[in-house]
PDB file of N, CA and C in Angstrom:
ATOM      1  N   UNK A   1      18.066  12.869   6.082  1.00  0.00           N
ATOM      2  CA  UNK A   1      17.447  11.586   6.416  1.00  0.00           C
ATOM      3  C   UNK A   1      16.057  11.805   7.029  1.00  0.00           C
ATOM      4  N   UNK A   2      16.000  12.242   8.030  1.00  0.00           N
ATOM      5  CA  UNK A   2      14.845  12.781   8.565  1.00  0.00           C
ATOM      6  C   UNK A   2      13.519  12.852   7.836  1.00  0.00           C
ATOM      7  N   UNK A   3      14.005  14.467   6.455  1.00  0.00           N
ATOM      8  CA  UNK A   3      13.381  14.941   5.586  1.00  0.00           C
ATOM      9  C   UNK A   3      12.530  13.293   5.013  1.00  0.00           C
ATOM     10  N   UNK A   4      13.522  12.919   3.901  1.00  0.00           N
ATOM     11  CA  UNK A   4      13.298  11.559   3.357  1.00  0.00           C
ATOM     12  C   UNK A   4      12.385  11.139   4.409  1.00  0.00           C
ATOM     13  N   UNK A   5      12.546  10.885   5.461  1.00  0.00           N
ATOM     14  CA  UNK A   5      11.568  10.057   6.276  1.00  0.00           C
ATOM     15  C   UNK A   5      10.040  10.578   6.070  1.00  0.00           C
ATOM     16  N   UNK A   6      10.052  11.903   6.498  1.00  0.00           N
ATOM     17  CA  UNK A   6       8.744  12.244   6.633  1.00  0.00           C
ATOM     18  C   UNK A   6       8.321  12.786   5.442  1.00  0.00           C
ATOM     19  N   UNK A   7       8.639  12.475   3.977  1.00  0.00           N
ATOM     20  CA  UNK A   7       8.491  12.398   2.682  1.00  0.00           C
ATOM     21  C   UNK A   7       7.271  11.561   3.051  1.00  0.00           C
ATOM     22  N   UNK A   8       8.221  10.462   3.031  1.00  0.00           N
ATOM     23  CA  UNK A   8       8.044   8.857   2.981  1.00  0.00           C
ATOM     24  C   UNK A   8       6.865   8.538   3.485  1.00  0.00           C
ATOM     25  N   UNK A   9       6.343   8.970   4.757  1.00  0.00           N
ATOM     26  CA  UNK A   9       4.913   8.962   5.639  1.00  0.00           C
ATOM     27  C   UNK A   9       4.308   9.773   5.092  1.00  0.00           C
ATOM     28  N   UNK A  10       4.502  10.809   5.233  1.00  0.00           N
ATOM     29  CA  UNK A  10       3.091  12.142   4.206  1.00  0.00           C
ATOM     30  C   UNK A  10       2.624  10.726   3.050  1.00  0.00           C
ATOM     31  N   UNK A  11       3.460  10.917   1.787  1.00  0.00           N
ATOM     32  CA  UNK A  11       3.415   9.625   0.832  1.00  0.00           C
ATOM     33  C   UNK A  11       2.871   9.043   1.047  1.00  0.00           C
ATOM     34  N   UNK A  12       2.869   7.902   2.346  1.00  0.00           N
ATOM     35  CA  UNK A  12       1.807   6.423   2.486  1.00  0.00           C
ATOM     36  C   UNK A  12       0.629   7.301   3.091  1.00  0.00           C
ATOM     37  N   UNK A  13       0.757   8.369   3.926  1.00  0.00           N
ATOM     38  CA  UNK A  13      -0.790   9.070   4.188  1.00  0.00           C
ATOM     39  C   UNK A  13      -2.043   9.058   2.850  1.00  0.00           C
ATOM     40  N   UNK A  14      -0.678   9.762   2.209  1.00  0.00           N
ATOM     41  CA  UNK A  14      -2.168  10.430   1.141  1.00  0.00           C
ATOM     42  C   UNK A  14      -2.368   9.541   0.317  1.00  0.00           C
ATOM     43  N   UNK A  15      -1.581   8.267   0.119  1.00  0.00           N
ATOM     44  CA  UNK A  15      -1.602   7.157  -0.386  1.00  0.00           C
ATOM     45  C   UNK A  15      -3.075   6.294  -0.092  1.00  0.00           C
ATOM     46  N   UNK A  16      -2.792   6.231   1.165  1.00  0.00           N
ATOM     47  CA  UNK A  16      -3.987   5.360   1.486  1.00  0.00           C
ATOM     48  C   UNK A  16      -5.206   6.271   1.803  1.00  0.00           C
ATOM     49  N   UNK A  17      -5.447   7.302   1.904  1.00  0.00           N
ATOM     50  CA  UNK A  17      -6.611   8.515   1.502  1.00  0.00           C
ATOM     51  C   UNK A  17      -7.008   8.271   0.148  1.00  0.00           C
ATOM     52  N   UNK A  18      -6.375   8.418  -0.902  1.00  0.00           N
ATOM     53  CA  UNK A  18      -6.586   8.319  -2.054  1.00  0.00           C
ATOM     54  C   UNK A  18      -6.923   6.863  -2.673  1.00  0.00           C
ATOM     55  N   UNK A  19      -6.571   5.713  -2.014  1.00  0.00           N
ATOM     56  CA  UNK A  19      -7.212   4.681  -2.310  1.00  0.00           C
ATOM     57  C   UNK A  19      -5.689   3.833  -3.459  1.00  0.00           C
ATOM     58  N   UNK A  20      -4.833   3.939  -3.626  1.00  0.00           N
ATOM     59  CA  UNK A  20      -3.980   3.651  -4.358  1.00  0.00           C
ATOM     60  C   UNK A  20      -2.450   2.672  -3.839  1.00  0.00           C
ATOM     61  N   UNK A  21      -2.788   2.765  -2.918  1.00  0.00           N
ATOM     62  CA  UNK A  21      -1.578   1.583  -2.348  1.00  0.00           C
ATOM     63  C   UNK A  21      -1.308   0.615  -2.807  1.00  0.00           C
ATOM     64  N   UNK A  22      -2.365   0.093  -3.441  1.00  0.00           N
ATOM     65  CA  UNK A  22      -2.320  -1.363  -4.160  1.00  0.00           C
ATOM     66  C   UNK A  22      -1.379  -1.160  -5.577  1.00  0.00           C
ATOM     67  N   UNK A  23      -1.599   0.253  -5.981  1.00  0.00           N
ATOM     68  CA  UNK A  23      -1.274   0.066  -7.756  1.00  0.00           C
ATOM     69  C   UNK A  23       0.527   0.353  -7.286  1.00  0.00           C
ATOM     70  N   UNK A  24       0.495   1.453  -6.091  1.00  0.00           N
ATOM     71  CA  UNK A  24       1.964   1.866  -5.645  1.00  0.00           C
ATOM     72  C   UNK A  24       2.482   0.434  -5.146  1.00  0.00           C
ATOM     73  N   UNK A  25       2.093  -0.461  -5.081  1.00  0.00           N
ATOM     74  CA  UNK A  25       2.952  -1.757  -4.062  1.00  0.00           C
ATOM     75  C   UNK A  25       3.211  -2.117  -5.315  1.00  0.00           C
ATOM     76  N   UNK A  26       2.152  -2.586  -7.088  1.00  0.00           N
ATOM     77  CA  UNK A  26       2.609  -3.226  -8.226  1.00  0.00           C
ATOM     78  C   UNK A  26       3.927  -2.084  -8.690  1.00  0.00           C
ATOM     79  N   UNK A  27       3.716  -1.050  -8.504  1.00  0.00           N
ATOM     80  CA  UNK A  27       4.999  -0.021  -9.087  1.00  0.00           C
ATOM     81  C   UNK A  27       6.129  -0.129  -8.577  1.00  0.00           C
ATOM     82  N   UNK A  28       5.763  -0.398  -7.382  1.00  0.00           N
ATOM     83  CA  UNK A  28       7.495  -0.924  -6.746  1.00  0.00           C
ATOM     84  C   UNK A  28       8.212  -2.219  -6.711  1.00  0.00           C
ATOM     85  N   UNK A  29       7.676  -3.422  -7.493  1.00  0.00           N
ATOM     86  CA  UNK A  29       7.491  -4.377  -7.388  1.00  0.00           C
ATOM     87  C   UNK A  29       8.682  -4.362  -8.892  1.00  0.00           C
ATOM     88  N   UNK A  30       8.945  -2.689  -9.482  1.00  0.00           N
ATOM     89  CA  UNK A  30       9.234  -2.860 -10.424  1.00  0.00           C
ATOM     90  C   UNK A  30      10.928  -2.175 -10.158  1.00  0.00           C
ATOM     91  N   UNK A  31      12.297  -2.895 -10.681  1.00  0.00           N
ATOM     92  CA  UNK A  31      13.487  -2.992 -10.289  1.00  0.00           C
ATOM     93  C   UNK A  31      13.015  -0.993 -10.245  1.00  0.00           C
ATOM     94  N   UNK A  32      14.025  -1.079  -9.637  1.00  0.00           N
ATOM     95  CA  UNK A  32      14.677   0.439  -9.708  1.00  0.00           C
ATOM     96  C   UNK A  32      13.721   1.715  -9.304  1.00  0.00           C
ATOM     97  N   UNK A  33      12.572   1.202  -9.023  1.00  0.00           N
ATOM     98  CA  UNK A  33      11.455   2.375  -8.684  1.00  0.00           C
ATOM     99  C   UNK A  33      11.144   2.595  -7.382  1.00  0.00           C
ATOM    100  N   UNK A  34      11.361   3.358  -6.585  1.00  0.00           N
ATOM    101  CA  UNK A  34      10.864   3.524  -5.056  1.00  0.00           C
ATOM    102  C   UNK A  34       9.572   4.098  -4.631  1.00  0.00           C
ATOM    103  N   UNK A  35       9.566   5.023  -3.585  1.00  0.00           N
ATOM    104  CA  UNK A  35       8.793   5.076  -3.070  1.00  0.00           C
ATOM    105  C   UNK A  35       7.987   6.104  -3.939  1.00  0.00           C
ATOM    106  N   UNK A  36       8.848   7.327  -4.288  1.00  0.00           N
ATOM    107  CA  UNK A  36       8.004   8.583  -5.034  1.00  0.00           C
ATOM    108  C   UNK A  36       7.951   8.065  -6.613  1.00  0.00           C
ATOM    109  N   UNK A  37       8.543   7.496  -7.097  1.00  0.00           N
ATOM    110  CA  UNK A  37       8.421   7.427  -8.657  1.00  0.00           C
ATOM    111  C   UNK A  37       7.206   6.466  -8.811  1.00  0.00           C
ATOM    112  N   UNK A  38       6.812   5.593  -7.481  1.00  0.00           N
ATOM    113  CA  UNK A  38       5.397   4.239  -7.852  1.00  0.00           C
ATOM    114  C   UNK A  38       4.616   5.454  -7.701  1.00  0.00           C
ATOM    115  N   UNK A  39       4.706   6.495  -6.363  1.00  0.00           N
ATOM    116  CA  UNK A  39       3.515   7.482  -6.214  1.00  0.00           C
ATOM    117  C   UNK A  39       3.043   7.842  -7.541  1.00  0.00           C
ATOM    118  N   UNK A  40       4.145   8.494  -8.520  1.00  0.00           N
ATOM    119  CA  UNK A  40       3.901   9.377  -9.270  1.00  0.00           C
ATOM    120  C   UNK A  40       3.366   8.878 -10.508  1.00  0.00           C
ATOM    121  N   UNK A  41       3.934   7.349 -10.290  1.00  0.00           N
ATOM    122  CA  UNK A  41       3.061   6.443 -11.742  1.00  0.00           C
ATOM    123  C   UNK A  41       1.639   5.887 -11.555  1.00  0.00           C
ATOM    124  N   UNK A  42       0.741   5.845  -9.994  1.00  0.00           N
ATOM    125  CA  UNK A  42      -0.417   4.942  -9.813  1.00  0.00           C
ATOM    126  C   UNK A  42      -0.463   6.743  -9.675  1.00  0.00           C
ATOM    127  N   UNK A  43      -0.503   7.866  -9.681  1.00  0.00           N
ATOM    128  CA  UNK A  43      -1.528   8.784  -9.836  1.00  0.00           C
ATOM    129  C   UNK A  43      -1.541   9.289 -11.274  1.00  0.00           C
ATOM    130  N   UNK A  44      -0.626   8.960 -11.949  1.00  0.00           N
ATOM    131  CA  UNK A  44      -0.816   9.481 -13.268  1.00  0.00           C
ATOM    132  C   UNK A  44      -1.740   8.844 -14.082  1.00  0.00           C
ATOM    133  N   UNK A  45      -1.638   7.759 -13.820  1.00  0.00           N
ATOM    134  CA  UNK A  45      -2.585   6.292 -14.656  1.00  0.00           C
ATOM    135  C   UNK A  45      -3.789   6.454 -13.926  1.00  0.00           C
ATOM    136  N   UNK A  46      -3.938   6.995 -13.136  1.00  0.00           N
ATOM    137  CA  UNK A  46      -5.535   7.094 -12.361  1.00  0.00           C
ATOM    138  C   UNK A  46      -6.055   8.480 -13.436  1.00  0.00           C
ATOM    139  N   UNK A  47      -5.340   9.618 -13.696  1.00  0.00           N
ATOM    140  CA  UNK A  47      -5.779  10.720 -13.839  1.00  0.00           C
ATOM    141  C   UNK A  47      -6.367  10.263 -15.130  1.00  0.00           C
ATOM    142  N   UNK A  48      -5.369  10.009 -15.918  1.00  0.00           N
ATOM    143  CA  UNK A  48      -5.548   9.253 -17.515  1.00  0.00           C
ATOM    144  C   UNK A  48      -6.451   8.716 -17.908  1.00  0.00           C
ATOM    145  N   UNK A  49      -7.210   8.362 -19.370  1.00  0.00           N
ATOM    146  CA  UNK A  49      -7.573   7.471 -19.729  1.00  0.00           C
ATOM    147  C   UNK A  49      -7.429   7.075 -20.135  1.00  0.00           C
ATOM    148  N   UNK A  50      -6.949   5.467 -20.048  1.00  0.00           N
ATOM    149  CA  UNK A  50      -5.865   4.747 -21.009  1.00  0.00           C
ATOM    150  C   UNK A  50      -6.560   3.183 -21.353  1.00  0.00           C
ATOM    151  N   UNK A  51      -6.371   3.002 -22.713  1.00  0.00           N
ATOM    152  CA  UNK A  51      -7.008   1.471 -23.038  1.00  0.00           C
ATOM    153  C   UNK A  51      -7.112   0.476 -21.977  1.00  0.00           C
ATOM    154  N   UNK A  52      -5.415   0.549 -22.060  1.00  0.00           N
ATOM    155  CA  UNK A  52      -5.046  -0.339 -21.069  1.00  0.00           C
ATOM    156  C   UNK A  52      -3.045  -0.056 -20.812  1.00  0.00           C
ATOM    157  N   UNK A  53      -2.503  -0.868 -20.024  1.00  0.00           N
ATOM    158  CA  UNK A  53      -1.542  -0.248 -19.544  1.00  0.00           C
ATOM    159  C   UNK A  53      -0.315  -0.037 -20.661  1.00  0.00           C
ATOM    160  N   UNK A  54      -0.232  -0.629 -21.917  1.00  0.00           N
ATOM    161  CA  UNK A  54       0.401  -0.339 -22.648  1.00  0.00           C
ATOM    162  C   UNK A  54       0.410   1.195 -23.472  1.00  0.00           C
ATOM    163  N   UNK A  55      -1.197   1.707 -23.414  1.00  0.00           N
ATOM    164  CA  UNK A  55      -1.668   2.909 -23.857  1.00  0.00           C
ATOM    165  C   UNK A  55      -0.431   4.168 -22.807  1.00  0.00           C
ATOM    166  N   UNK A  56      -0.688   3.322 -21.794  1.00  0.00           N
ATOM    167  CA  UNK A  56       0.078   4.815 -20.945  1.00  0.00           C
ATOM    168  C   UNK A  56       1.327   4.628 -21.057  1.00  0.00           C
ATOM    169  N   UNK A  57       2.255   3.666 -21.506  1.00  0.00           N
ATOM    170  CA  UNK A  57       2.938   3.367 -21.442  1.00  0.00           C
ATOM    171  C   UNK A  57       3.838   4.624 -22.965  1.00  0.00           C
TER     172      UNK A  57
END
């Protein structure tokens, strides 16, 4: 539990360093996705270049 916790904070740290909180709040907004799987989808779509969101899709 703990661990998980301080996942969870590192996560919103480098989150909001990196400028991406906004795309991680639409990723979680989505059933079944938490905290690391929105991380891992608003940095992948940043790295990318994609038409638009169906491209990355």
């Amino acid at each position: 539990k703990q661990a998980e916790q301080a996942i969870q904070k590192l996560l919103h740290k480098v989150s909001k360093e990196a400028g991406i909180v906004e795309n991680i709040k639409r990723c979680k907004a989505i059933e079944g996705v938490g905290d690391l799987t929105a991380t891992g989808l608003a940095t992948a779509f940043m790295r990318g270049e994609f038409a638009n969101g169906d491209a990355f899709i």
